[in-house]
Protein backbone atom coordinates (compact mmCIF):
# COMPACT_ATOMS: atom_id res chain seq x y z
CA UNK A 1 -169.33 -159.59 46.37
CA UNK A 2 -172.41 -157.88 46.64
CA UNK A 3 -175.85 -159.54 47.62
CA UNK A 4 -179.47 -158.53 47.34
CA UNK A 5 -181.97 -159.32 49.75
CA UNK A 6 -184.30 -160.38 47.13
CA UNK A 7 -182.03 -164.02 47.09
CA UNK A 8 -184.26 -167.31 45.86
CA UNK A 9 -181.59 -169.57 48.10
CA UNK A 10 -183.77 -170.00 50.23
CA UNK A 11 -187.62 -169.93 50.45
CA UNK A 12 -187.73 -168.01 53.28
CA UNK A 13 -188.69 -164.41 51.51
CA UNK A 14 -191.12 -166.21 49.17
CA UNK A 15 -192.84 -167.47 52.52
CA UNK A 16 -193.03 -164.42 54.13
CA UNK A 17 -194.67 -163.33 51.05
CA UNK A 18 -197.14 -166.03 51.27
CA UNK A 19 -196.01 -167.55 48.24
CA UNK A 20 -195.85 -171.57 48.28
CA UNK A 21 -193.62 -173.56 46.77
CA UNK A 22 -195.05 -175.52 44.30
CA UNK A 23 -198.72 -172.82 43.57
CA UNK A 24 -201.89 -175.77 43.16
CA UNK A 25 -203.08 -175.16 39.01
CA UNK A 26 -206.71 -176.38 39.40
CA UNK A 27 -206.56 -177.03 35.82
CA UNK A 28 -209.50 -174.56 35.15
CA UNK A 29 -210.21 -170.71 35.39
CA UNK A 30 -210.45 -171.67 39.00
CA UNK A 31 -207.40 -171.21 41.16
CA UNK A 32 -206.76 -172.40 44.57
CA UNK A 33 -204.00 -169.60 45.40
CA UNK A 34 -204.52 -166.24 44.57
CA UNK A 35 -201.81 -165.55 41.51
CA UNK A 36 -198.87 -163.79 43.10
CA UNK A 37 -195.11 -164.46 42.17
CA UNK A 38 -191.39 -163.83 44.02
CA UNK A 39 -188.65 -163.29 42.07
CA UNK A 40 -185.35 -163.27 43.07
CA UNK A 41 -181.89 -164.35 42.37
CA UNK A 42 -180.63 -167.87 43.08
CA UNK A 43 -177.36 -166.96 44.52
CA UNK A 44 -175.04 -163.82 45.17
CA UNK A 45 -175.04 -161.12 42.36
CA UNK A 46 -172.65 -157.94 41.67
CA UNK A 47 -174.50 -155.26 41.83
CA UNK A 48 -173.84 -151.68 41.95
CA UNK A 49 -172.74 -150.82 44.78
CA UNK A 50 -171.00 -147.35 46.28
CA UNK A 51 -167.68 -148.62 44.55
CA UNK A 52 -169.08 -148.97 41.11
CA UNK A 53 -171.60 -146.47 41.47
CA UNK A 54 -171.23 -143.58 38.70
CA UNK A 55 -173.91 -141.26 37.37
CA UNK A 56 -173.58 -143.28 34.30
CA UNK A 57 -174.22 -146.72 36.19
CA UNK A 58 -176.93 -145.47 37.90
CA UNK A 59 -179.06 -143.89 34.99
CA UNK A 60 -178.39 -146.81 32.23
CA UNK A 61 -179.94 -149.01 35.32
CA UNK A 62 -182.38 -146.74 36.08
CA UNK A 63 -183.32 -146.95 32.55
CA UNK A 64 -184.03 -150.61 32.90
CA UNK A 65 -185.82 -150.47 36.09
CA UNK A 66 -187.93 -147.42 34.35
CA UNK A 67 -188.83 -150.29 31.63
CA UNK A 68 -189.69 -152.66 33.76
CA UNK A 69 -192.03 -150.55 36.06
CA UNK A 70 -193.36 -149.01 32.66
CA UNK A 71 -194.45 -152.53 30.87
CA UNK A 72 -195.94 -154.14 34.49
CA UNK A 73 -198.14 -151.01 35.07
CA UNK A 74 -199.03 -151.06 31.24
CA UNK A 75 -200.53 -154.34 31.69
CA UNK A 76 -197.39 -156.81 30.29
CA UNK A 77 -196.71 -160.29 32.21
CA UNK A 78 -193.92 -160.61 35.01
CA UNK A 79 -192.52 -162.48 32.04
CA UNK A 80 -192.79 -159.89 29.67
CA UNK A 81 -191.23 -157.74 32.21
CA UNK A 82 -188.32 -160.02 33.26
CA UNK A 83 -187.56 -160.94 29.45
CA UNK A 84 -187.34 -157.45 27.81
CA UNK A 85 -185.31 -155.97 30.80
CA UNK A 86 -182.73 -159.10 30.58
CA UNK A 87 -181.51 -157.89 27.29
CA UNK A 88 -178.10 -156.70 26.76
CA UNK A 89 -176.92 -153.38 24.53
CA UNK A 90 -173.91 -156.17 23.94
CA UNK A 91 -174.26 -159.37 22.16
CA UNK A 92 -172.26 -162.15 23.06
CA UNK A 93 -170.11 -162.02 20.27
CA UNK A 94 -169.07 -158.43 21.45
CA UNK A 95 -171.37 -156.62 18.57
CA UNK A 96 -173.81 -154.33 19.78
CA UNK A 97 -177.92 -155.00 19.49
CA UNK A 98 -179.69 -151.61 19.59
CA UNK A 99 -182.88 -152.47 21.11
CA UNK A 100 -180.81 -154.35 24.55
CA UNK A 101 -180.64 -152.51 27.68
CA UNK A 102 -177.32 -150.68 28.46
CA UNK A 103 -177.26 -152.06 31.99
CA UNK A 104 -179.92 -154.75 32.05
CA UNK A 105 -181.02 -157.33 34.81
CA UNK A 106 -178.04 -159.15 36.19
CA UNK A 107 -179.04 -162.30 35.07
CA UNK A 108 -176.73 -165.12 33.42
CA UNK A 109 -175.11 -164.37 29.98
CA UNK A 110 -175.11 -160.39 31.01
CA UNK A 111 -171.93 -160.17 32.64
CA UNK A 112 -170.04 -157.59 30.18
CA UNK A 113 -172.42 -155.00 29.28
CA UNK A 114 -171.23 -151.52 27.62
CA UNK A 115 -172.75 -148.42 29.36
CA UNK A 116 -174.38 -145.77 27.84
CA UNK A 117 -171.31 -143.49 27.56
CA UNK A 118 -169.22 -146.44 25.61
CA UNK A 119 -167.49 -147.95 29.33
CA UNK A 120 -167.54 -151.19 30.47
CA UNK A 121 -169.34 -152.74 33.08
CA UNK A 122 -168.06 -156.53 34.06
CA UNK A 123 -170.36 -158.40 36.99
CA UNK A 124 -167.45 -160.94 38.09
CA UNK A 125 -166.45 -161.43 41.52
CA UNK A 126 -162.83 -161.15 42.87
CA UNK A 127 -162.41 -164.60 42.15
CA UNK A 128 -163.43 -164.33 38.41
CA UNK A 129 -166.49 -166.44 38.86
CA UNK A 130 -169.83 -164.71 36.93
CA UNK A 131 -171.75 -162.25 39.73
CA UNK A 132 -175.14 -162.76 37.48
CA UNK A 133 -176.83 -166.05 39.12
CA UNK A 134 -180.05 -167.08 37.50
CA UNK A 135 -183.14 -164.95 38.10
CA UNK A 136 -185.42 -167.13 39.69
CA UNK A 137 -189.28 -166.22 39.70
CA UNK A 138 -191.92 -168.85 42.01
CA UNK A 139 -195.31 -168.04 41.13
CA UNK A 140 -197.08 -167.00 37.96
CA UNK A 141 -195.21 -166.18 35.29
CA UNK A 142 -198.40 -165.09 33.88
CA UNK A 143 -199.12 -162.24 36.62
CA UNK A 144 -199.92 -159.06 35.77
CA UNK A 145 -200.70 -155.82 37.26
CA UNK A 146 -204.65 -156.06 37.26
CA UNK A 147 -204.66 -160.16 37.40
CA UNK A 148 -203.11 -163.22 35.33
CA UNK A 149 -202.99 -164.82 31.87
CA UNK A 150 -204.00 -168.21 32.30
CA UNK A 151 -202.85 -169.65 29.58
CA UNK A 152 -198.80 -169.08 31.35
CA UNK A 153 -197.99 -172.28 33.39
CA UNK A 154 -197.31 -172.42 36.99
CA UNK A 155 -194.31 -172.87 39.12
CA UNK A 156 -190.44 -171.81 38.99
CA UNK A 157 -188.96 -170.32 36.10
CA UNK A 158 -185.01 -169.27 35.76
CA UNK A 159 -184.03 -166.71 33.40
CA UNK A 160 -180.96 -165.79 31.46
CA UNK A 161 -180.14 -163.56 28.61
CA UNK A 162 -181.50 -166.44 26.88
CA UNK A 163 -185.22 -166.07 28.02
CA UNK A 164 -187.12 -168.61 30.27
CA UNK A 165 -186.59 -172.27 31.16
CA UNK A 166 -189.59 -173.35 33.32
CA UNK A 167 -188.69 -175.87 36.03
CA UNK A 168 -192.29 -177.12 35.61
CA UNK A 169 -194.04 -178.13 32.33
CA UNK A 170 -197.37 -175.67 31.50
CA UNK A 171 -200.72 -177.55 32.70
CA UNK A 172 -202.44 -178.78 29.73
C-alpha cells in the first residue's frame, strides 16, 4: 500500500503548519487564528504509484488536480474544492454520471472509478480492504484563496463521495 505524506493520523503536519486542533470561532467577524486549513487523509491511501502509473492514470488525475487548482484560485471554498473534485465518472450502482471526475480524490465511496479511455481503476489494498480513507480537512472549511466565508463553521470535516460530515456543529 501506498501512503501520502499529507496523512491526518496524526497532528503532527497540521502543527508544523501552525494549524491547532480545535481553531477558537470568536463568534463574530473577529477571529482569534488567522483562517488556514490542513487537509489530509486519515489513514493509508492507494495512490498511483510507478506500478499503476499509465499516461492514462496520470492525465484523468491530472485533470482533477487541474480542477481543483482552477476553482481555489477562482475564488471557490476549500470545500467547494474538495467536494467537486471527490466526484466519480462512476456511480455506485456502476452507471456512469457525466459531470464526475474520471480519476477523482481518493476519498471513501471512490474506490472503482473508470478512466478516461474506458479501464478500470480499483484503490484496494492486497488485502481487499478500501485504499480511499476519509479526507480529513482541520481548519476552515470556509477558506479561500484571498480570505474566508464566515458563514462556514469551524473545525474537522471528513469527506466522502458523499460530501461533508463536520465533526463540529457550525457556530451560531
Amino acid at each position: 500500500m501506498r501512503t501520502d505524506t499529507c496523512t491526518a493520523v496524526t497532528r503532527d503536519w497540521q502543527h508544523a503548519f501552525g494549524i491547532v486542533d480545535t481553531p477558537r470561532w470568536a463568534g463574530s467577524s473577529t477571529l482569534p487564528d488567522p483562517p488556514r486549513a490542513f487537509l489530509g487523509w486519515k489513514g493509508e491511501k492507494v495512490s498511483i504509484g510507478a506500478w499503476s502509473a499509465t499516461e492514462t492514470t496520470c492525465n484523468d488525475y491530472g485533470t482533477t488536480l487541474n480542477v481543483f487548482y482552477d476553482m481555489w484560485m477562482s475564488g471557490a471554498t476549500v470545500d467547494q474544492c474538495i467536494t467537486v473534485c471527490s466526484v466519480n465518472y462512476r456511480n455506485k450502482d456502476g452507471t456512469t454520471n457525466p459531470s464526475g471526475l474520471h480519476l477523482p480524490l481518493p476519498v471513501r465511496g471512490n474506490e472503482k472509478c473508470i478512466l478516461s479511455d474506458g479501464t478500470y481503476f480499483w484503490r484496494y489494498d492486497i488485502g481487499g480492504q478500501s485504499g480511499c480513507p476519509p479526507l480529513k480537512l482541520v481548519g476552515y472549511p470556509g477558506l479561500t484563496r484571498s480570505g474566508y466565508d464566515p458563514s462556514y463553521w469551524t473545525g474537522e470535516v471528513e469527506y466522502s463521495n458523499g460530501g461533508a460530515e463536520p465533526y463540529a456543529a457550525p457556530p451560531n
